[in-house]
N, C-alpha and C. Protein backbone atom coordinates (compact mmCIF):
# COMPACT_ATOMS: atom_id res chain seq x y z
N UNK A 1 -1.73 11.97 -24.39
CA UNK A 1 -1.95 11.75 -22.96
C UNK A 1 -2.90 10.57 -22.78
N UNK A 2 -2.25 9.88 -21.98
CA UNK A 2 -3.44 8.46 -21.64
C UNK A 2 -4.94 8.67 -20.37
N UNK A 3 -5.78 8.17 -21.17
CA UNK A 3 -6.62 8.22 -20.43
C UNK A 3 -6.44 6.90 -19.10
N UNK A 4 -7.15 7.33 -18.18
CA UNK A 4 -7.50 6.21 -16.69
C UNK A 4 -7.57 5.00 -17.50
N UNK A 5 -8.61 4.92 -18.30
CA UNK A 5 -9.28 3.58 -18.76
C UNK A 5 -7.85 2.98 -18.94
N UNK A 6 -6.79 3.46 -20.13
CA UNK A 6 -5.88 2.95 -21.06
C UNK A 6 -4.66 2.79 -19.86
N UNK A 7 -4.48 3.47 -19.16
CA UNK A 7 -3.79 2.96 -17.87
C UNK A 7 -4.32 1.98 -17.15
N UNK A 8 -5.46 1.79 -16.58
CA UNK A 8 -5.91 0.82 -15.65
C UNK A 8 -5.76 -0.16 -16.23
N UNK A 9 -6.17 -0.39 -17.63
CA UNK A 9 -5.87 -1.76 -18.59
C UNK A 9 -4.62 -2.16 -18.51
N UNK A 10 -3.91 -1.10 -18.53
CA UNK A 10 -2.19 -1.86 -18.87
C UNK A 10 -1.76 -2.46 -16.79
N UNK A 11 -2.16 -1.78 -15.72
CA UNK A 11 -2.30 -1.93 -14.66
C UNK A 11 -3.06 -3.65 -14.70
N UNK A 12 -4.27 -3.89 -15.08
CA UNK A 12 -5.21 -5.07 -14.87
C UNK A 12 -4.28 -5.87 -15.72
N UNK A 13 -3.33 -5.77 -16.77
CA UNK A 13 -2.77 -6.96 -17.37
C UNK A 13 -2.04 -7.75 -16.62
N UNK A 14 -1.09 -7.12 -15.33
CA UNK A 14 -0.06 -7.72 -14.77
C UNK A 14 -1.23 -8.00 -13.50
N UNK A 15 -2.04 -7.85 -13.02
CA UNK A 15 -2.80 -9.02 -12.01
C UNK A 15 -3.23 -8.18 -10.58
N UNK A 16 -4.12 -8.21 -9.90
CA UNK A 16 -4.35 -8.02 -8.72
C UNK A 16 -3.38 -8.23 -7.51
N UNK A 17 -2.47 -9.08 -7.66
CA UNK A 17 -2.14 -10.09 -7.08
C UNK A 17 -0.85 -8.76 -6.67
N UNK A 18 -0.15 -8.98 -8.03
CA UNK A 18 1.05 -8.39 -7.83
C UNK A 18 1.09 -6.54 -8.10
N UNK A 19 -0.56 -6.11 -8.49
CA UNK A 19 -0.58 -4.71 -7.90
C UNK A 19 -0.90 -4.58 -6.41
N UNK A 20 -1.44 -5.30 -6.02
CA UNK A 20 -1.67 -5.65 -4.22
C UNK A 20 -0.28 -5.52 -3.56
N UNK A 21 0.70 -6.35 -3.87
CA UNK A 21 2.07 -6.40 -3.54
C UNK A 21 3.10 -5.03 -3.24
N UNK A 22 2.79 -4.74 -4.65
CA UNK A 22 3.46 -3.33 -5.05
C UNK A 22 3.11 -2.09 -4.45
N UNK A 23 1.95 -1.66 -4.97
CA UNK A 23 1.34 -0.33 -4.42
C UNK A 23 0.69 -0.65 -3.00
N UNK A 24 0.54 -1.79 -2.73
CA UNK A 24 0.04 -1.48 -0.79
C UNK A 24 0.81 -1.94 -0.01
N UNK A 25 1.77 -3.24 -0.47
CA UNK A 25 3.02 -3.35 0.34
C UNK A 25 3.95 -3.13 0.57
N UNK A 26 4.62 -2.74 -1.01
CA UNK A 26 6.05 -1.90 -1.18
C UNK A 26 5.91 -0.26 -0.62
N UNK A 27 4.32 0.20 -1.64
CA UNK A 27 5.04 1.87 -1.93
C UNK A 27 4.07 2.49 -0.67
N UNK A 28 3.10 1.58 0.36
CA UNK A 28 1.88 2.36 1.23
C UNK A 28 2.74 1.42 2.33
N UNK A 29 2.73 0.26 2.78
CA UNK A 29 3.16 -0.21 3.34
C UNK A 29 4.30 0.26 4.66
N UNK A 30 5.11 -0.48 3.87
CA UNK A 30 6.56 0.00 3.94
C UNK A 30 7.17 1.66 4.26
N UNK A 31 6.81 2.36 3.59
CA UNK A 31 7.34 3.46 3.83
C UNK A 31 6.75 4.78 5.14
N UNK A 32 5.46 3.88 5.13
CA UNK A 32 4.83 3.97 6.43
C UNK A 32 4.96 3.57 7.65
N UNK A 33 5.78 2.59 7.36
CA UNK A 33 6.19 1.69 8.98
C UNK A 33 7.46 2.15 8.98
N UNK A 34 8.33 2.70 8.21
CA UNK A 34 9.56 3.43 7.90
C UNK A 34 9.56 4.91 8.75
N UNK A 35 8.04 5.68 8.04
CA UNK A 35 7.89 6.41 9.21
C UNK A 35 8.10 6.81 10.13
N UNK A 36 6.63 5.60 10.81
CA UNK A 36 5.91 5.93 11.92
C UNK A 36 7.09 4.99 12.85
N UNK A 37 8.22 4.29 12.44
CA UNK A 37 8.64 3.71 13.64
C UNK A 37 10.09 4.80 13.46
N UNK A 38 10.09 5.42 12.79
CA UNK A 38 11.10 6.57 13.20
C UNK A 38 10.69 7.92 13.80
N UNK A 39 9.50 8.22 13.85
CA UNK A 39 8.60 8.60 14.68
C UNK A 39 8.59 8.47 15.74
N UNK A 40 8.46 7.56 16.45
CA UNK A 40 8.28 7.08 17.52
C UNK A 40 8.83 6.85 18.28
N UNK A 41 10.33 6.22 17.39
CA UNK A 41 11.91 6.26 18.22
C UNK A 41 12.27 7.76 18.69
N UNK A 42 12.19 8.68 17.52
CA UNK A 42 12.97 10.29 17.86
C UNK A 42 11.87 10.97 18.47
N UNK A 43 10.73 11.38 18.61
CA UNK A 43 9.56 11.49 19.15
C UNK A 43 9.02 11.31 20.72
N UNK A 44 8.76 9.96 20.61
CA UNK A 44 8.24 9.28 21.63
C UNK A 44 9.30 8.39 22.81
N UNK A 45 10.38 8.44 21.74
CA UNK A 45 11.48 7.94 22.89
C UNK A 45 11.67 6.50 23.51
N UNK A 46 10.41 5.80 22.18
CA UNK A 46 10.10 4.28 22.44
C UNK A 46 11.68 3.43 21.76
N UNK A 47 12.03 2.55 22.32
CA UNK A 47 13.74 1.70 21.54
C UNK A 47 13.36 1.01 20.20
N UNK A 48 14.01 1.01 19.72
CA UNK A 48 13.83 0.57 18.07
C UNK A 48 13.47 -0.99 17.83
N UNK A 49 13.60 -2.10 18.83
CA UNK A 49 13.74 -3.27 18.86
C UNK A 49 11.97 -4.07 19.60
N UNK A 50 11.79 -3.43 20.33
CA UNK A 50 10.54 -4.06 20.38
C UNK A 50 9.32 -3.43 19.27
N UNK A 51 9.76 -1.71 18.81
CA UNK A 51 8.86 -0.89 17.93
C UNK A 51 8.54 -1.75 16.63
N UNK A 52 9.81 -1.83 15.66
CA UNK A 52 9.83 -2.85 14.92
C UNK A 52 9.30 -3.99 14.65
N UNK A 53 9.80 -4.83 16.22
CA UNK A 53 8.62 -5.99 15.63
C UNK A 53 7.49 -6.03 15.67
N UNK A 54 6.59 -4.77 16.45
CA UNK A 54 5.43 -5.20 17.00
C UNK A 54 4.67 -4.21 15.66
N UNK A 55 5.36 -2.93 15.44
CA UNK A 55 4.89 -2.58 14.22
C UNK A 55 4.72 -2.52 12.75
N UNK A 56 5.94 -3.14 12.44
CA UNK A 56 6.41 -3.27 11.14
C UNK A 56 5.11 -3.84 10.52
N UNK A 57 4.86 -5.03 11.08
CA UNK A 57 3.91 -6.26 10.24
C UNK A 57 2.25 -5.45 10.52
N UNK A 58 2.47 -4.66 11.51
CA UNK A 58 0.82 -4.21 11.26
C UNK A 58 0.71 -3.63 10.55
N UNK A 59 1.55 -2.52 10.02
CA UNK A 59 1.78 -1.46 8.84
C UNK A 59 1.85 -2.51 8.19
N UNK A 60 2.82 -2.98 7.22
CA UNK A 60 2.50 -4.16 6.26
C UNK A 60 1.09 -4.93 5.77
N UNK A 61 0.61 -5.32 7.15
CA UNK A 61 -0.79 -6.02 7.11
C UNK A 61 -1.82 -4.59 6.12
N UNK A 62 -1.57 -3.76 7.11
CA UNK A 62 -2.53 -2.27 6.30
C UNK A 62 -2.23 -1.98 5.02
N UNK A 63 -0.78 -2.42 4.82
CA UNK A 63 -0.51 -1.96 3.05
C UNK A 63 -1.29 -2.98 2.30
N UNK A 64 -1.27 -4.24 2.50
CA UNK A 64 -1.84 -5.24 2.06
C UNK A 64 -3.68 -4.56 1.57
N UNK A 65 -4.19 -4.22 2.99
CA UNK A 65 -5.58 -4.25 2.89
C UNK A 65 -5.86 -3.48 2.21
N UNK A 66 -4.79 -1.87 2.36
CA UNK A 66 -5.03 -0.47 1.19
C UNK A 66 -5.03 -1.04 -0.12
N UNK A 67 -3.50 -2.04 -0.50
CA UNK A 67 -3.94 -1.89 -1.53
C UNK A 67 -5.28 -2.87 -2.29
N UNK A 68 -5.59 -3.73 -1.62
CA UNK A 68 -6.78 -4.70 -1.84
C UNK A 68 -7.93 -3.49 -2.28
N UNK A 69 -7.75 -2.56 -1.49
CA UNK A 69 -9.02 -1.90 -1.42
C UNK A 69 -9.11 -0.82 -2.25
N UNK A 70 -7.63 -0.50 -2.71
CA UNK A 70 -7.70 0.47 -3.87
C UNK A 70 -7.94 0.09 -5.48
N UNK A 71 -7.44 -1.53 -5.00
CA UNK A 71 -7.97 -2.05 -6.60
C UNK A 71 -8.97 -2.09 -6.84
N UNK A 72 -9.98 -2.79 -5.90
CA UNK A 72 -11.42 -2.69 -5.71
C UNK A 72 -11.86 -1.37 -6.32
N UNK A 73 -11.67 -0.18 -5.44
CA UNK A 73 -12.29 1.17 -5.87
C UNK A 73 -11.92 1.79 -7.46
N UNK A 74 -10.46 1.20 -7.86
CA UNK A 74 -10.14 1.37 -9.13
C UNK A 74 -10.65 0.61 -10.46
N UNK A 75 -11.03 -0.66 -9.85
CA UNK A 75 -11.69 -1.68 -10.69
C UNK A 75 -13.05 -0.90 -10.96
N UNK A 76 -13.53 -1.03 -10.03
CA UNK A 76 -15.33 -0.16 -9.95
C UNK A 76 -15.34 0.90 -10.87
N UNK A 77 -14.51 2.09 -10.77
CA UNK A 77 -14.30 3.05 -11.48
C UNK A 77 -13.93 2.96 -12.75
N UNK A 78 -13.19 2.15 -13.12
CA UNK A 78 -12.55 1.30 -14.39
C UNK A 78 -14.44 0.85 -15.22
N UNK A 79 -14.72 0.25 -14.27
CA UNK A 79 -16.36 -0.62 -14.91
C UNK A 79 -17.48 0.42 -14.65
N UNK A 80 -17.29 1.64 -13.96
CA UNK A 80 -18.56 2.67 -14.43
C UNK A 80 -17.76 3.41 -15.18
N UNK A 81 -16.93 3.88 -15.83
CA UNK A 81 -16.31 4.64 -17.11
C UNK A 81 -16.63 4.21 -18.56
N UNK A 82 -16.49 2.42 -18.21
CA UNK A 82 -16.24 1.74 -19.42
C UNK A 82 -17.87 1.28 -19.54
């Protein structure tokens, strides 16, 4: 079984850059604005065409910042373990 450390290492090899991408834009992102704008359509009764544009990219923008901010907290944790 792998420890955090031996994961986060193999995680830090491929880059900030493109774990930023992945885990806050693809998998937090995205599936959140997938959601909350189907939510809102069956729900709230708002039309799918102005919801979309006005929400998609803010969700997006937030996946961005989550994941910025989870590397951060994972990095930190990574450097008080090690």
């Amino acid at each position: 079984m792998k420890t955090f450390e031996d994961q986060w290492e193999l995680v830090r090899k491929k880059g900030r850059v493109k774990y930023v991408l992945i885990h806050g834009l693809l998998l937090w992102g995205l599936p959140m604005s997938i959601v909350a704008n189907a939510y809102l359509h069956y729900r709230g009764g708002i039309p799918w065409k102005p919801m979309i544009y006005y929400s998609t990219p803010i969700f997006l923008l937030f996946g961005l910042i989550f994941g910025f901010f989870m590397w951060k907290f994972l990095e930190n944790r990574y450097n008080k373990q090690k």
